[in-house]
C-alpha atoms as a PDB file:
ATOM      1  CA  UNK A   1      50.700 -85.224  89.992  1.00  0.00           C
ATOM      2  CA  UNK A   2      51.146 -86.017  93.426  1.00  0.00           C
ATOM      3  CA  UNK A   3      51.166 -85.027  97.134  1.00  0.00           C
ATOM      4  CA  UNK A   4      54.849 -84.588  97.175  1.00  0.00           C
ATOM      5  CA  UNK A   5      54.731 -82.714  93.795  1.00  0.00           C
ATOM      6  CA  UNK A   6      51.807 -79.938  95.359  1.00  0.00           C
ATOM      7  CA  UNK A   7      53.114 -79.472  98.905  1.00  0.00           C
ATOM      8  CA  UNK A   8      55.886 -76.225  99.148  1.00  0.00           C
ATOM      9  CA  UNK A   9      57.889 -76.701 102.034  1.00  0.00           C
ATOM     10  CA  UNK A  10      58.555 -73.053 102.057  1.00  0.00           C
ATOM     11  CA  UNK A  11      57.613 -70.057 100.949  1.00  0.00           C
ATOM     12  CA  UNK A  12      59.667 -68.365  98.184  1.00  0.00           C
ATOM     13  CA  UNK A  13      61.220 -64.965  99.608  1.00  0.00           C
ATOM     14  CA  UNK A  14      59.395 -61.815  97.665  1.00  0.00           C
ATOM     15  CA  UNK A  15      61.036 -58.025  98.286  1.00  0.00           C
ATOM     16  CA  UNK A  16      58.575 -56.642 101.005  1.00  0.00           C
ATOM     17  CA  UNK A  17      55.442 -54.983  99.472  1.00  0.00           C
ATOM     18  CA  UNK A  18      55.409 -51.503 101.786  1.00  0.00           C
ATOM     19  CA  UNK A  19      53.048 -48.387 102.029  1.00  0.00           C
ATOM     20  CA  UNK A  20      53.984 -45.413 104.083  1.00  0.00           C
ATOM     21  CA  UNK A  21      51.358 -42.675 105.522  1.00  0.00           C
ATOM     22  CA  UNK A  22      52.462 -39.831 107.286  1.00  0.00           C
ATOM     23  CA  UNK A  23      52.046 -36.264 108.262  1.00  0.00           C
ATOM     24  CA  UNK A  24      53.489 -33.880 105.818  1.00  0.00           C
ATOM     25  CA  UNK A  25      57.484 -32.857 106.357  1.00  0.00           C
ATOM     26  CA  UNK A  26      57.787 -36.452 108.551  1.00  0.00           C
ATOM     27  CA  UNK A  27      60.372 -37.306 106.091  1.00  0.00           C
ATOM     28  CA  UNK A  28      58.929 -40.511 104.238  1.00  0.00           C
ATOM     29  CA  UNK A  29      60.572 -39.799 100.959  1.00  0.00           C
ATOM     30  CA  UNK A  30      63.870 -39.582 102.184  1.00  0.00           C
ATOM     31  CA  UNK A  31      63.498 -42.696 104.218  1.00  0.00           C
ATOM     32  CA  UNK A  32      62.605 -44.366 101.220  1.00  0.00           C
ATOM     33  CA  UNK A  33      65.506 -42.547  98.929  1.00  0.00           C
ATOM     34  CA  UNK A  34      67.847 -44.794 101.471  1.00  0.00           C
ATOM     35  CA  UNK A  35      66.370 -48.413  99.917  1.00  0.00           C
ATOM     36  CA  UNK A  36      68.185 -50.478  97.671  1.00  0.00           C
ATOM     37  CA  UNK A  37      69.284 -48.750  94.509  1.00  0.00           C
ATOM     38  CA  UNK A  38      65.642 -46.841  94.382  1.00  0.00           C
ATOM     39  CA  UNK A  39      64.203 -45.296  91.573  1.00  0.00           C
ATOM     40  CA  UNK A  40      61.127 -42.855  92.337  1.00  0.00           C
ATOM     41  CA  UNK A  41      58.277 -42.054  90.060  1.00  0.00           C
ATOM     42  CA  UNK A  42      56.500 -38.723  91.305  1.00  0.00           C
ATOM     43  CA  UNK A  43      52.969 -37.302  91.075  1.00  0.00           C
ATOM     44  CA  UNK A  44      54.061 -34.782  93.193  1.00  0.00           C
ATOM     45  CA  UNK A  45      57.055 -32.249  92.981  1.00  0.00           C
ATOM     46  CA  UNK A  46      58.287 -33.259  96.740  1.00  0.00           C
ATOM     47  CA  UNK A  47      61.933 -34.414  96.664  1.00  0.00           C
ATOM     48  CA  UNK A  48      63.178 -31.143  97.196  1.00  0.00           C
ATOM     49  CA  UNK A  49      67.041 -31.783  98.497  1.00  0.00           C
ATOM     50  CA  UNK A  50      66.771 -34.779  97.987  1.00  0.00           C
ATOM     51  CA  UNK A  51      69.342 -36.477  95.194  1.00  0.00           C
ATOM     52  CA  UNK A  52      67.887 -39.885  94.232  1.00  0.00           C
ATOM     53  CA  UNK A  53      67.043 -41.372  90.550  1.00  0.00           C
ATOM     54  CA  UNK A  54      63.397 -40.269  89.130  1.00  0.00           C
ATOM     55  CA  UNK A  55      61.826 -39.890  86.115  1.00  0.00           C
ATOM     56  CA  UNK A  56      59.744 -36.714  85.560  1.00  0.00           C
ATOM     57  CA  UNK A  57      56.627 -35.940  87.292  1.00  0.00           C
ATOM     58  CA  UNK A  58      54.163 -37.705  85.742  1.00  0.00           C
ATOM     59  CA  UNK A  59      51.491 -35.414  84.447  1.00  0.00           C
ATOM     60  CA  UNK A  60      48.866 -37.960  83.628  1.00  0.00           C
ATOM     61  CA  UNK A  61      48.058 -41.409  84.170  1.00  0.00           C
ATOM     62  CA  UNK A  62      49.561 -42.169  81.219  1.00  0.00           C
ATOM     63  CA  UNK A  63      52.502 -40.993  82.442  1.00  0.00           C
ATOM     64  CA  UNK A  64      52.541 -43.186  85.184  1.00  0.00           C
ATOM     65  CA  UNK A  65      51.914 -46.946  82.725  1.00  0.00           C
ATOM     66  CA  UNK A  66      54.467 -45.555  80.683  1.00  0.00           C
ATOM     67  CA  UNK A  67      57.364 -45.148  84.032  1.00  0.00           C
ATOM     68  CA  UNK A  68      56.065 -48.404  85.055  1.00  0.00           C
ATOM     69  CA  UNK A  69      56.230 -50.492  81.652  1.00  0.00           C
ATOM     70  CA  UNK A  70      59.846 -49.154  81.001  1.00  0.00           C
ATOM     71  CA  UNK A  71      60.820 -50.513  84.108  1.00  0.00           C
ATOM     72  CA  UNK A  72      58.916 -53.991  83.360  1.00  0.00           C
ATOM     73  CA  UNK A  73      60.650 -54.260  80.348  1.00  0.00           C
ATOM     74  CA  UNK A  74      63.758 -52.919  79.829  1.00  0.00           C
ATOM     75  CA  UNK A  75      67.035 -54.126  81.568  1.00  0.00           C
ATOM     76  CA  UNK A  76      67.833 -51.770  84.688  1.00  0.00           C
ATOM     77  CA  UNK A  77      70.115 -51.371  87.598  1.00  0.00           C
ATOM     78  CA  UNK A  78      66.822 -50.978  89.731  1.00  0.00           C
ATOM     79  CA  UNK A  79      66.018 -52.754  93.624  1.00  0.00           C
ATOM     80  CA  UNK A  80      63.233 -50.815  94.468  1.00  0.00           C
ATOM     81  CA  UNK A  81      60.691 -48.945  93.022  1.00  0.00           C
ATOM     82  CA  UNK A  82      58.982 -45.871  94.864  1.00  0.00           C
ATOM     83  CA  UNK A  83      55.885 -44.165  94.059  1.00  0.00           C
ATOM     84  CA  UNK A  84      55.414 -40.779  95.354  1.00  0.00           C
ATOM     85  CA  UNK A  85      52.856 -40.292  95.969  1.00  0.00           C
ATOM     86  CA  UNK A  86      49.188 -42.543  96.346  1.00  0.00           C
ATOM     87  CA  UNK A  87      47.126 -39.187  96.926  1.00  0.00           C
ATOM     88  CA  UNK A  88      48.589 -37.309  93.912  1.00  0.00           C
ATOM     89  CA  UNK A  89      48.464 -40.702  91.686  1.00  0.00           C
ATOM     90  CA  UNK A  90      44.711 -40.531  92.561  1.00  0.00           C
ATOM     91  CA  UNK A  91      44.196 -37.262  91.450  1.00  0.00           C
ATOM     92  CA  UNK A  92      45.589 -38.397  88.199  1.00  0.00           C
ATOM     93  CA  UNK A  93      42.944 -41.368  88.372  1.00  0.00           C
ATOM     94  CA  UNK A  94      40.425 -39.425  88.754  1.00  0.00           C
ATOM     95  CA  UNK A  95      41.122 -37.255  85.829  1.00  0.00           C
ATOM     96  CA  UNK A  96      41.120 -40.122  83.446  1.00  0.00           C
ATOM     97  CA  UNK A  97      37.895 -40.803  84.517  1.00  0.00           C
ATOM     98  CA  UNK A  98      36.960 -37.311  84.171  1.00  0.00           C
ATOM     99  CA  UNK A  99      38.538 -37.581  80.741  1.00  0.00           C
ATOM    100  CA  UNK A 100      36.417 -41.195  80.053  1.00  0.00           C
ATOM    101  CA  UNK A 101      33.104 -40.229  81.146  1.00  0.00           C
ATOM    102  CA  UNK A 102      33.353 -36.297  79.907  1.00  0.00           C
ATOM    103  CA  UNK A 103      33.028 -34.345  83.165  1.00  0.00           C
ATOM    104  CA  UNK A 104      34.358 -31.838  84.623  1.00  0.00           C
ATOM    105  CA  UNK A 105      34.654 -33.489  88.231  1.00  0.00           C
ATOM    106  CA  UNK A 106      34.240 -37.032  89.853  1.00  0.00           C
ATOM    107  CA  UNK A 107      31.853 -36.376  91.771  1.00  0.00           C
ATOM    108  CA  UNK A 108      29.861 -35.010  88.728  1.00  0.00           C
ATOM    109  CA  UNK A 109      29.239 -38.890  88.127  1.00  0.00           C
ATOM    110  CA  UNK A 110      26.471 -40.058  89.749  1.00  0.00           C
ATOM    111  CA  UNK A 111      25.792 -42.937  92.638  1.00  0.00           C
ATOM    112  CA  UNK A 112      29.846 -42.997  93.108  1.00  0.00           C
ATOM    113  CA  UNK A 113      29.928 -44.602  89.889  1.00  0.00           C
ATOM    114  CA  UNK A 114      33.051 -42.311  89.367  1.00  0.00           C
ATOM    115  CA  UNK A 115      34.671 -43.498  92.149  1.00  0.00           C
ATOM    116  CA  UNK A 116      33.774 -47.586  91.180  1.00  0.00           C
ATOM    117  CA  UNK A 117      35.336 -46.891  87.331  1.00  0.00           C
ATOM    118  CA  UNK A 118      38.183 -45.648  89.022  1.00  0.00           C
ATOM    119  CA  UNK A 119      38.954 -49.094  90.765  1.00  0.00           C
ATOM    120  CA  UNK A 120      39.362 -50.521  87.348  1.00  0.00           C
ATOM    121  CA  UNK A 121      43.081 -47.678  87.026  1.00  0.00           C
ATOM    122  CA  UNK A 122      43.844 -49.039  90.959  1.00  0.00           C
ATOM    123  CA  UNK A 123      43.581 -52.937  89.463  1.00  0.00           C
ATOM    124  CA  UNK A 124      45.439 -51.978  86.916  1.00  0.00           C
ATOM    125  CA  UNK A 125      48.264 -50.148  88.885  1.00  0.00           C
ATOM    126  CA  UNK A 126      48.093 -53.355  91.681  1.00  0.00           C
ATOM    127  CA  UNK A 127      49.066 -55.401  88.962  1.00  0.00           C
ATOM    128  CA  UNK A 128      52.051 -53.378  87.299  1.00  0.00           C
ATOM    129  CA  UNK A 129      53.603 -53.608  90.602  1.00  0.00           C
ATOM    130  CA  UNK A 130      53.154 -57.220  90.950  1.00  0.00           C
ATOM    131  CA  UNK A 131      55.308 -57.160  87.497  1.00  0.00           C
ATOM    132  CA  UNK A 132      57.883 -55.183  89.013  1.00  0.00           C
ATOM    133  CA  UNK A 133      58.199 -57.351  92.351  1.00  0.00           C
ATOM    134  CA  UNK A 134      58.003 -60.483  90.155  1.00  0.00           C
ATOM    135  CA  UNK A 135      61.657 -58.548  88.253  1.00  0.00           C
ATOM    136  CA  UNK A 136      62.731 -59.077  92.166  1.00  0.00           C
ATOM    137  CA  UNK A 137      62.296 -55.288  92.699  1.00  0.00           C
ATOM    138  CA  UNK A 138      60.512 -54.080  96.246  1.00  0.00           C
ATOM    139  CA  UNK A 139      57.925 -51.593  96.266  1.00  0.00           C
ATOM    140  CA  UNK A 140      57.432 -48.726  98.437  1.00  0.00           C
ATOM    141  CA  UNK A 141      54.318 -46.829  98.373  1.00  0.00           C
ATOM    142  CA  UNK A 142      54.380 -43.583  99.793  1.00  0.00           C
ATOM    143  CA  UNK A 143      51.068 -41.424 100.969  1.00  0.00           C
ATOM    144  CA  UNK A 144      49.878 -38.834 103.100  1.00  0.00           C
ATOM    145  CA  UNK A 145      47.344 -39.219 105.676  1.00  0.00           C
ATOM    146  CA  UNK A 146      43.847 -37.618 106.979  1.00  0.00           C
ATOM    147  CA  UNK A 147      42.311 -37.807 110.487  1.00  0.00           C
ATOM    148  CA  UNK A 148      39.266 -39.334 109.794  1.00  0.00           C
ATOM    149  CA  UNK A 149      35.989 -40.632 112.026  1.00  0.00           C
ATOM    150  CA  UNK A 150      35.877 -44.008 112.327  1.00  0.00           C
ATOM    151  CA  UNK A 151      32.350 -45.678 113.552  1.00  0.00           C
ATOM    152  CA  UNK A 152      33.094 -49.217 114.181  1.00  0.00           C
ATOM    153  CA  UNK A 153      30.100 -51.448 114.756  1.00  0.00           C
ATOM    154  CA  UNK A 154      31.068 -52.431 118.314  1.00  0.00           C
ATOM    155  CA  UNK A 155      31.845 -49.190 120.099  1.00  0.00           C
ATOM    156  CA  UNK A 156      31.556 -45.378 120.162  1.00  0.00           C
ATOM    157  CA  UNK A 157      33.254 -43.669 117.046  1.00  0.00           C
ATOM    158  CA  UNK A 158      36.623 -42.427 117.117  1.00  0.00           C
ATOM    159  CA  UNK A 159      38.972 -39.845 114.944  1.00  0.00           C
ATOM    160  CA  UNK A 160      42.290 -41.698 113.423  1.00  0.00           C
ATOM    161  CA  UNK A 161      45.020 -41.434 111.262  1.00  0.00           C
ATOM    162  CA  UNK A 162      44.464 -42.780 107.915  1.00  0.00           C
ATOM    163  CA  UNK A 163      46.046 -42.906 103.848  1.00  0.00           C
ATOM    164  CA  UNK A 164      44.392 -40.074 102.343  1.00  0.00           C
ATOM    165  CA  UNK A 165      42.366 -42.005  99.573  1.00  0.00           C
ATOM    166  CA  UNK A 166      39.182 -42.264  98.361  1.00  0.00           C
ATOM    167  CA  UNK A 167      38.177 -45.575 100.812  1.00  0.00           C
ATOM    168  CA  UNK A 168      37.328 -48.089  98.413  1.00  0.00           C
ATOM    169  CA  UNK A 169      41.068 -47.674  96.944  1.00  0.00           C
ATOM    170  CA  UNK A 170      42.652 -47.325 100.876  1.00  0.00           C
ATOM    171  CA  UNK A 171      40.923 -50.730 101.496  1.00  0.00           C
ATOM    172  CA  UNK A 172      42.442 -52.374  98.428  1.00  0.00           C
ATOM    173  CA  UNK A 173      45.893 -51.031  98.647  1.00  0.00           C
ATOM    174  CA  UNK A 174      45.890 -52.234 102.173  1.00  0.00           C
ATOM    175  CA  UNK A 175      45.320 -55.485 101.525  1.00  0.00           C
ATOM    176  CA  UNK A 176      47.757 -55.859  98.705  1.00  0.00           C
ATOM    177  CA  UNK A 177      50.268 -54.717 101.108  1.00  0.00           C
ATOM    178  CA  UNK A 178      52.785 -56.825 103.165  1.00  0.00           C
ATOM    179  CA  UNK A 179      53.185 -53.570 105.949  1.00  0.00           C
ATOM    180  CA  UNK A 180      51.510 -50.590 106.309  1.00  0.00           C
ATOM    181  CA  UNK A 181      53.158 -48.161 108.073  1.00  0.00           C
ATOM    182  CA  UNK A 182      52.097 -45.155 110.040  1.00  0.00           C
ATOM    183  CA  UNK A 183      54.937 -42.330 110.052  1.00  0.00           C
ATOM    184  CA  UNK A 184      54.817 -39.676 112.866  1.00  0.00           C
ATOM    185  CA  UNK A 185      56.921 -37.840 114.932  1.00  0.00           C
ATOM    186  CA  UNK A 186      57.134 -39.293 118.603  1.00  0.00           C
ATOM    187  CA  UNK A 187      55.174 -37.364 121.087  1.00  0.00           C
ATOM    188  CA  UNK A 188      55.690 -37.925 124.975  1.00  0.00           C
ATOM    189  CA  UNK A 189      52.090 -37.012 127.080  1.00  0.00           C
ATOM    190  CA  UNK A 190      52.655 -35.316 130.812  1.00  0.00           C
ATOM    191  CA  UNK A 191      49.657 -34.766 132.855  1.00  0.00           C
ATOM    192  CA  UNK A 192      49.558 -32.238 135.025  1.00  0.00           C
ATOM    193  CA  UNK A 193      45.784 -32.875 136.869  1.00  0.00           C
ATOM    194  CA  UNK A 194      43.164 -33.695 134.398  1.00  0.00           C
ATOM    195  CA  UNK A 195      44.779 -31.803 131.428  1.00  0.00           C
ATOM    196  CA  UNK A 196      47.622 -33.455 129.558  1.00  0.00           C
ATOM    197  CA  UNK A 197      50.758 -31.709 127.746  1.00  0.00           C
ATOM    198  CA  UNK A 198      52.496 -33.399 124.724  1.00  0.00           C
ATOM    199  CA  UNK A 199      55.937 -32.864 124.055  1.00  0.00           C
ATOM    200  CA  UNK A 200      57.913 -33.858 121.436  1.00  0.00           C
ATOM    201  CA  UNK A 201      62.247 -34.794 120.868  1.00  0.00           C
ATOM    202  CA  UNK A 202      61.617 -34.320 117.165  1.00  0.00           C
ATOM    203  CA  UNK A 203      62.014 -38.515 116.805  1.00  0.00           C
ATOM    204  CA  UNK A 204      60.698 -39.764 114.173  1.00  0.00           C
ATOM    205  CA  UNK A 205      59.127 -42.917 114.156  1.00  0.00           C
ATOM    206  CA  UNK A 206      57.449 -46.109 112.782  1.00  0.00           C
ATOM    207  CA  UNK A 207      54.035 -47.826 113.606  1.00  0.00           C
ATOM    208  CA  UNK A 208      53.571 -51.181 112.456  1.00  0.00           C
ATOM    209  CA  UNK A 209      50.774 -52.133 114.610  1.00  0.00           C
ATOM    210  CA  UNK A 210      46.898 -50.738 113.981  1.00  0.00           C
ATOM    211  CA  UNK A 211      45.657 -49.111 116.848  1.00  0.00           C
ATOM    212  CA  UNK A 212      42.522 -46.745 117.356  1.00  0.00           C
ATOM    213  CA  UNK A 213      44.562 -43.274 116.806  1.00  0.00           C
ATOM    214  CA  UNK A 214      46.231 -44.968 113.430  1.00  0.00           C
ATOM    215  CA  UNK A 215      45.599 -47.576 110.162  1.00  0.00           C
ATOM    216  CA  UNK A 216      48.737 -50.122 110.305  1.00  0.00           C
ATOM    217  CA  UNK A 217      49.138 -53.939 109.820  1.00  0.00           C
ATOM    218  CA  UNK A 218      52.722 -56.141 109.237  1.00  0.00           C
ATOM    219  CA  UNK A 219      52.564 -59.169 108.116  1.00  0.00           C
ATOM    220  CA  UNK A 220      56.413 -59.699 109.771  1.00  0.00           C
ATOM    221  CA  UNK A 221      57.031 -60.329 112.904  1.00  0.00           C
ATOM    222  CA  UNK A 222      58.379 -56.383 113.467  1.00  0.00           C
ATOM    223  CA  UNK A 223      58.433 -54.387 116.740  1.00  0.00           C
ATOM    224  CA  UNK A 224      55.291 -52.431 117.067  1.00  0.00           C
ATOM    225  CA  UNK A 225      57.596 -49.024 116.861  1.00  0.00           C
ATOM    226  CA  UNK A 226      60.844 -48.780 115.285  1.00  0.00           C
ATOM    227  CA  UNK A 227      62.834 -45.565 113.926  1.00  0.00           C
ATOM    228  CA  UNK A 228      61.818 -43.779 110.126  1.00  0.00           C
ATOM    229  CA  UNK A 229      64.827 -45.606 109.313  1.00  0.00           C
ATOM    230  CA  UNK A 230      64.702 -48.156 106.382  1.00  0.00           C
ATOM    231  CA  UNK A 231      67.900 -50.045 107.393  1.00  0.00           C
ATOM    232  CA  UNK A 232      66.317 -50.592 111.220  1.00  0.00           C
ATOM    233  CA  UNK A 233      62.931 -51.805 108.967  1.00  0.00           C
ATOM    234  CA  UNK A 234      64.460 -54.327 107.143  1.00  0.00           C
ATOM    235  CA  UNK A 235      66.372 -55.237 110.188  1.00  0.00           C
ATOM    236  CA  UNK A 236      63.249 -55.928 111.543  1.00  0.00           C
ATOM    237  CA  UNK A 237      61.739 -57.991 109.075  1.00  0.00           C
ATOM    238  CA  UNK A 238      65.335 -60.478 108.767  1.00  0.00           C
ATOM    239  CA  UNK A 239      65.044 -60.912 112.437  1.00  0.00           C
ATOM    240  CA  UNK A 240      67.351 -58.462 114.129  1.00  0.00           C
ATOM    241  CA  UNK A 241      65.922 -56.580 116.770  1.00  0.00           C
ATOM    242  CA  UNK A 242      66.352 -52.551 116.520  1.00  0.00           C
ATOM    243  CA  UNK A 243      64.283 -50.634 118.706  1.00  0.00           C
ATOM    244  CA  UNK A 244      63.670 -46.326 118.792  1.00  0.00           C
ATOM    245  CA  UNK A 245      64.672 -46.910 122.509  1.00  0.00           C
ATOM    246  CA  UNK A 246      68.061 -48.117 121.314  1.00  0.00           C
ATOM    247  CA  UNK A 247      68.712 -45.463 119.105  1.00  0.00           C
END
């Protein structure tokens, strides 16, 4: 083997690999409902009015390996596969645990050893949708948020917007991911003196960029902000510039 034989000249085109965090009612699932031919699997009951392909909420982790290997294996119509949501598939995780160790709750496990054995389920899960994306099928990952303290090492602490998840699996779900998105309803700040007043238009928008108030990251060259709009996304990442002040 040589030089020639090693060196890629480019690098093969994957579906994107997307998570979605966002205040409750923002209206993530039905952005994602609007993806290529999508197919949901739900740990929670939310796609109320909402007609799209699912299979039935998945009561246990089991559940969830079974949705995912039928989709491995079998022949299917499917572009994109949607889990909804993170938060609710933990609480699944952490019963199997619960169910492993024989306890009641997670946190009856000592030292966070609950939470470490139930990395091994979030490996596991990581690597089922790798499967998927390798049957060309993108992957949207949908979650609700917290406001959280953050204490970063060079500065005061701070409160922020961030995926509701336990943070050893936040951390590794982030970093699997091509985008991270933050999904929020656009507020517009008037100061009147010292005091400020938000107001809102009911716009609903994107954040691709990480900033103190809010977890992000794009590994596309995307607008910081664009609409909750999965057309205007994938706009973005091909290269076509659609911006929430255009719209």
């Amino acid at each position: 083997m040589n030089l020639n034989e090693l060196i890629r000249k480019r690098q093969e085109k994957k579906p994107p690999r997307i998570v979605i965090h966002g205040i409750h009612g923002v209206g993530k699932s039905l952005m994602a409902s609007r993806s290529p031919k999508p197919v949901f699997i739900i740990t929670e009951d939310g796609l109320t009015n909402i007609e799209v392909d699912h299979f039935p909420l998945a009561k246990s982790l089991d559940d969830v390996w079974q949705y995912m290997k039928m989709l491995i294996d079998e022949d299917n119509e499917y572009q994109t596969v949607v889990i909804d949501t993170l938060d609710w598939l933990e609480r699944l995780i952490f019963k199997q645990v619960c169910l492993d160790k024989g306890v009641k709750s997670i946190s009856d496990i000592g030292w966070g050893k609950g939470y470490i054995a139930a990395m091994d389920h979030w490996e596991h899960f990581l690597k089922g949708l790798d499967a998927l994306r390798g049957k060309n099928k993108g992957i949207i990952l949908l979650a609700h948020n917290e406001i959280k303290t953050f204490s970063p090492p060079d500065s005061d602490e701070y409160d922020r917007y961030q995926i509701k998840l336990d943070k050893r699996a936040a951390a590794i779900v982030e970093e699997w991911a091509d985008l991270v998105l933050f999904a929020n309803f656009k507020t517009y700040v008037t100061k009147n003196g010292t005091k400020g007043k938000a107001t809102g238009s009911g716009e609903r928008v994107l954040h691709s960029d990480n900033k103190p108030a809010w977890r992000a990251k794009s590994k596309y060259d995307i607008p910081d902000e664009l609409p909750l709009d999965f057309g205007a996304l994938m706009d973005a990442i091909n290269g076509k510039t659609t911006t929430t002040e255009e719209n």
